[in-house]
C-alpha atoms as a PDB file:
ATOM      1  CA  UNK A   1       0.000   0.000   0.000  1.00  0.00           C
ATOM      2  CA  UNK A   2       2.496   2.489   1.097  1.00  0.00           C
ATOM      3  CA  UNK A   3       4.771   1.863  -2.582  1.00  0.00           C
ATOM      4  CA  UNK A   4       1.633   2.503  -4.199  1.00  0.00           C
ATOM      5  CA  UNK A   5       1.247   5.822  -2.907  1.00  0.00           C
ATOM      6  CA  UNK A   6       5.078   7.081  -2.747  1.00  0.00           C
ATOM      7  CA  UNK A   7       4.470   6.170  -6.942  1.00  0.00           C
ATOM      8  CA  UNK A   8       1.613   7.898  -7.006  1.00  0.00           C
ATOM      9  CA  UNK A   9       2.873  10.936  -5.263  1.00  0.00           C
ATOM     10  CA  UNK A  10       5.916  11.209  -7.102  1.00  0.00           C
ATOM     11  CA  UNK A  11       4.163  10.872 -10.404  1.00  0.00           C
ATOM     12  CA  UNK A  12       2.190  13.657  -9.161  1.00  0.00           C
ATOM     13  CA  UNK A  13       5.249  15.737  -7.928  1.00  0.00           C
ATOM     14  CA  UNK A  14       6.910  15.116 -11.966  1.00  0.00           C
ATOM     15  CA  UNK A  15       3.778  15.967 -13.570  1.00  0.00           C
ATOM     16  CA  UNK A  16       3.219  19.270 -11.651  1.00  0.00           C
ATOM     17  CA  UNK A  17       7.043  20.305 -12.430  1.00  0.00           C
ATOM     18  CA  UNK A  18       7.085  19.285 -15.837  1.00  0.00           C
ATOM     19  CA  UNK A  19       3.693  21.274 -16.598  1.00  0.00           C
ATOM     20  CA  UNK A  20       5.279  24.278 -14.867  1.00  0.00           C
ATOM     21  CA  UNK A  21       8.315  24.093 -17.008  1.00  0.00           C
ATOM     22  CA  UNK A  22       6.318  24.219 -20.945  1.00  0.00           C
ATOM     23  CA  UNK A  23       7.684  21.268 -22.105  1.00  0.00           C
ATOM     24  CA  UNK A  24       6.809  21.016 -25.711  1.00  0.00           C
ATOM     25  CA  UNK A  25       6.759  18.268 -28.072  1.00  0.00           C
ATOM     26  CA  UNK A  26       8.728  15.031 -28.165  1.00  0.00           C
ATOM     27  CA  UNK A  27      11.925  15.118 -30.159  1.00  0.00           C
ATOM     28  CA  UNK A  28      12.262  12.987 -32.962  1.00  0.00           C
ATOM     29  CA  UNK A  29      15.942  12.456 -32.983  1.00  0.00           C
ATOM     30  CA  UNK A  30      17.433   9.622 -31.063  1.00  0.00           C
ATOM     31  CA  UNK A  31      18.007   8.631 -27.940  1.00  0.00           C
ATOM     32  CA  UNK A  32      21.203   6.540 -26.927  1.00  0.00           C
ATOM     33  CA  UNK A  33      21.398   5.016 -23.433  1.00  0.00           C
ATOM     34  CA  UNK A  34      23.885   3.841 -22.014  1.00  0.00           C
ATOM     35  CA  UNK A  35      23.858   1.793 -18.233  1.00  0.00           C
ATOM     36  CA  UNK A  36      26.870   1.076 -15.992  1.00  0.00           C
ATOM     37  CA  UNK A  37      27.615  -2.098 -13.928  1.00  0.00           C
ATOM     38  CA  UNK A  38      25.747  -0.256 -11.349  1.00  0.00           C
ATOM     39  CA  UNK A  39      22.614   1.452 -12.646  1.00  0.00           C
ATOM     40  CA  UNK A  40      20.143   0.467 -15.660  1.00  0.00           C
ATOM     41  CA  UNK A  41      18.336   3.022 -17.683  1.00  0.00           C
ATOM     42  CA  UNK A  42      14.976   1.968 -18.052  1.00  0.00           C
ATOM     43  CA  UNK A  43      14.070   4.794 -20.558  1.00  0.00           C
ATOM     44  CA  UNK A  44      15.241   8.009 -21.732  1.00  0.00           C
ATOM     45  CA  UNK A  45      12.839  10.722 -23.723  1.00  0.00           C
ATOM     46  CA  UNK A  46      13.932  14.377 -25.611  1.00  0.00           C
ATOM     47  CA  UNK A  47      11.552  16.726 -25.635  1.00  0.00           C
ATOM     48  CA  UNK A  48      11.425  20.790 -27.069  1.00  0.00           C
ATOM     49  CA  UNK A  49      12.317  23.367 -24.091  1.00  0.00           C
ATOM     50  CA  UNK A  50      11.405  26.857 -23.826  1.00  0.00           C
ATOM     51  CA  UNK A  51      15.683  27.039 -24.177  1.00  0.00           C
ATOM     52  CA  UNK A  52      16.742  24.144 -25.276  1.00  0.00           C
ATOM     53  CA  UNK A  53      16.001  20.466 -24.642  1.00  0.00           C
ATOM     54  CA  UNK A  54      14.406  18.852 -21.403  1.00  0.00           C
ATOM     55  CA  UNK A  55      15.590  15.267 -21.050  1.00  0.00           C
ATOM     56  CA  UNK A  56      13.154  12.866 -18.658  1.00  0.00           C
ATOM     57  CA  UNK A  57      13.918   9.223 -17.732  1.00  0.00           C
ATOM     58  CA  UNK A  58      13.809   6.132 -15.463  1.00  0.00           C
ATOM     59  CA  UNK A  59      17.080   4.729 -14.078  1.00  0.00           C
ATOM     60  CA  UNK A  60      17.117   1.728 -11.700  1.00  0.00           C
ATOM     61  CA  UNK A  61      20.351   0.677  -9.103  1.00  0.00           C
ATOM     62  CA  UNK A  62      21.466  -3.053  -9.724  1.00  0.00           C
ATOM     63  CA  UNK A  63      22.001  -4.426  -6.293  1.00  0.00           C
ATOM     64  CA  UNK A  64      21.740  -2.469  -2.576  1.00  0.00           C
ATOM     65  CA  UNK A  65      25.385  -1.291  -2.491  1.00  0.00           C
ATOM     66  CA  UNK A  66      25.360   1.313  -5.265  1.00  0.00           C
ATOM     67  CA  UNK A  67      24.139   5.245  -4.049  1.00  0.00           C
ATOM     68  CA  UNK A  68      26.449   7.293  -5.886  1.00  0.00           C
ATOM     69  CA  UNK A  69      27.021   8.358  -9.454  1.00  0.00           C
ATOM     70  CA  UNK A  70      25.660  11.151 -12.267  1.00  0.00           C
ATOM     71  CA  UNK A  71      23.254  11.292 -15.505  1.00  0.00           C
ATOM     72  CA  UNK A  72      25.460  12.913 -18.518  1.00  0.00           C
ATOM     73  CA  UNK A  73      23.857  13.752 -21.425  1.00  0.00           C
ATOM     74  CA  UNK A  74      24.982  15.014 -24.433  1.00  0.00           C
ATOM     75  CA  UNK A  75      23.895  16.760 -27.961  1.00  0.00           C
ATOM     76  CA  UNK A  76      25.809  15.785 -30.881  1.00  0.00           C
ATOM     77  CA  UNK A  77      24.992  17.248 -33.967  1.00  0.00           C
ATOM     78  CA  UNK A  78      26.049  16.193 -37.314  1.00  0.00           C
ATOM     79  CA  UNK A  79      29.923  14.364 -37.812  1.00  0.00           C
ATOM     80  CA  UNK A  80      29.550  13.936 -34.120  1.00  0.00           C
ATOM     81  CA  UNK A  81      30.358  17.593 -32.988  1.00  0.00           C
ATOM     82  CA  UNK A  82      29.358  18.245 -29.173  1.00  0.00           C
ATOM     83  CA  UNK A  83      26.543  20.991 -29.129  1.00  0.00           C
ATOM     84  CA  UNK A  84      26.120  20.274 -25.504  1.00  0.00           C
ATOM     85  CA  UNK A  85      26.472  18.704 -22.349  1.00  0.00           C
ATOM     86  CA  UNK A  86      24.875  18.703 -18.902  1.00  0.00           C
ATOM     87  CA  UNK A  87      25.408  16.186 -15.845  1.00  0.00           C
ATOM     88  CA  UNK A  88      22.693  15.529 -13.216  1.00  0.00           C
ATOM     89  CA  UNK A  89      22.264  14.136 -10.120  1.00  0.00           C
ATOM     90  CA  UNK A  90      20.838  10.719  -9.714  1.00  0.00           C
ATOM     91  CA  UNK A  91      17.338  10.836  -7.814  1.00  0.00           C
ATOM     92  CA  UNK A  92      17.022   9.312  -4.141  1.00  0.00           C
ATOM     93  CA  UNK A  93      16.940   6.151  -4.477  1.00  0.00           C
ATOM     94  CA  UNK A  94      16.222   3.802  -1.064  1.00  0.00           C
ATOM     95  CA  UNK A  95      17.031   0.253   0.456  1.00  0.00           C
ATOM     96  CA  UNK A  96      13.201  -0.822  -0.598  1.00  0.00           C
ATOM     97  CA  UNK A  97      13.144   1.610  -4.339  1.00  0.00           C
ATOM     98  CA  UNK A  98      15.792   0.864  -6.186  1.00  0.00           C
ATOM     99  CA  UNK A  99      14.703   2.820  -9.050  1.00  0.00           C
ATOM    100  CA  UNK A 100      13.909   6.597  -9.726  1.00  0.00           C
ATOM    101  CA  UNK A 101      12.519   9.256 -11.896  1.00  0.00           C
ATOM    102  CA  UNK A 102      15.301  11.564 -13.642  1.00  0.00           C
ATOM    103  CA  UNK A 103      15.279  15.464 -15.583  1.00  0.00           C
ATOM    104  CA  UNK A 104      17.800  17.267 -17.111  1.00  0.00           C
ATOM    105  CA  UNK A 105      17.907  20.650 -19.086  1.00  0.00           C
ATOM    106  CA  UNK A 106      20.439  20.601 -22.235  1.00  0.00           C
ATOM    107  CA  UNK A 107      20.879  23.807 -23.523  1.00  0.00           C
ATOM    108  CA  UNK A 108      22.032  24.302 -26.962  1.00  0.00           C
ATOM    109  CA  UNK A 109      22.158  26.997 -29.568  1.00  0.00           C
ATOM    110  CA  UNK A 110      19.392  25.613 -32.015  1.00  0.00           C
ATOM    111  CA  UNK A 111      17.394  22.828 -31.249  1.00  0.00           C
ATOM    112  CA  UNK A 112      17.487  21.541 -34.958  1.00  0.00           C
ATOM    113  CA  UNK A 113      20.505  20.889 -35.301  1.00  0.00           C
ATOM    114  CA  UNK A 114      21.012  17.992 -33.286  1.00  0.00           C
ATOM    115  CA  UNK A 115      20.681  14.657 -34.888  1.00  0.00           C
ATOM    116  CA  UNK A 116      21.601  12.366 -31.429  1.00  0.00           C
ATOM    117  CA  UNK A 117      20.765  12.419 -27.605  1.00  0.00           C
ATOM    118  CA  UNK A 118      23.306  10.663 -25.530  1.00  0.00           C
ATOM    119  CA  UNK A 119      22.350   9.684 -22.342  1.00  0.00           C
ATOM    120  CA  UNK A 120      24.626   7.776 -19.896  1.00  0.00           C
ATOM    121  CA  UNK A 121      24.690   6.605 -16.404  1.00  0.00           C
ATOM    122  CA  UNK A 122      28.394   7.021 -14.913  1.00  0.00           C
ATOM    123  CA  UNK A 123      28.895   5.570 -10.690  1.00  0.00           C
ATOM    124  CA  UNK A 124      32.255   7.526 -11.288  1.00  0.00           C
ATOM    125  CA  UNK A 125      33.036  11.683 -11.676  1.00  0.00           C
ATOM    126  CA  UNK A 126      34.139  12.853 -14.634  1.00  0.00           C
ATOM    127  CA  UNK A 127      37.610  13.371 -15.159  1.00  0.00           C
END
């Protein structure tokens, strides 16, 4: 009963911060993932930002040991070129939840010119 309702309220929580933040349409480019030893990501979606791109996902911890780590996400636009890059924190995750609700905000210069979202789980900093 009780994991029924933290789901509930935290699918309440996203949807009230994701209709605050005029998320437009989904992007049609796509979306890499990439998981660690540690974490899985369940999914990964790109949508149109009021400046830039908003990037909203599901990542799950393999195991009870594993509570640290980072989202990074980049935009690569055609020949590979970097348009942008963000990290963000992984969400809360506890002994009994192993799995969480992610967001990140990628900005780039213009929107159309990315052709691929990469989205990667990393239990290490970035060197």
């Amino acid at each position: 009963m009780n994991r029924n309702i933290l789901r509930i309220a935290a699918g309440v929580s996203a949807l009230a911060f994701v209709s605050g933040c005029a998320i437009g349409p989904e992007l049609s480019v796509p979306v890499t993932k990439t998981s660690s030893d540690r974490y899985t990501l369940q999914w990964a979606h790109a949508y149109q930002g009021k400046r830039g791109i908003e990037i909203w996902g599901l990542v799950s911890r393999r195991g009870y040991a594993a509570r640290s780590g980072h989202i990074h996400v980049e935009a690569l636009g055609a020949s590979g070129l970097l348009l942008g890059k963000v990290d963000s924190s992984l969400p809360m995750m506890g002994v009994r939840h192993r799995s969480g609700s992610f967001g990140a905000r990628l900005q780039v210069a213009d929107v159309r010119d990315v052709v691929r979202i990469t989205v990667e789980v990393k239990a290490r900093p970035d060197i």
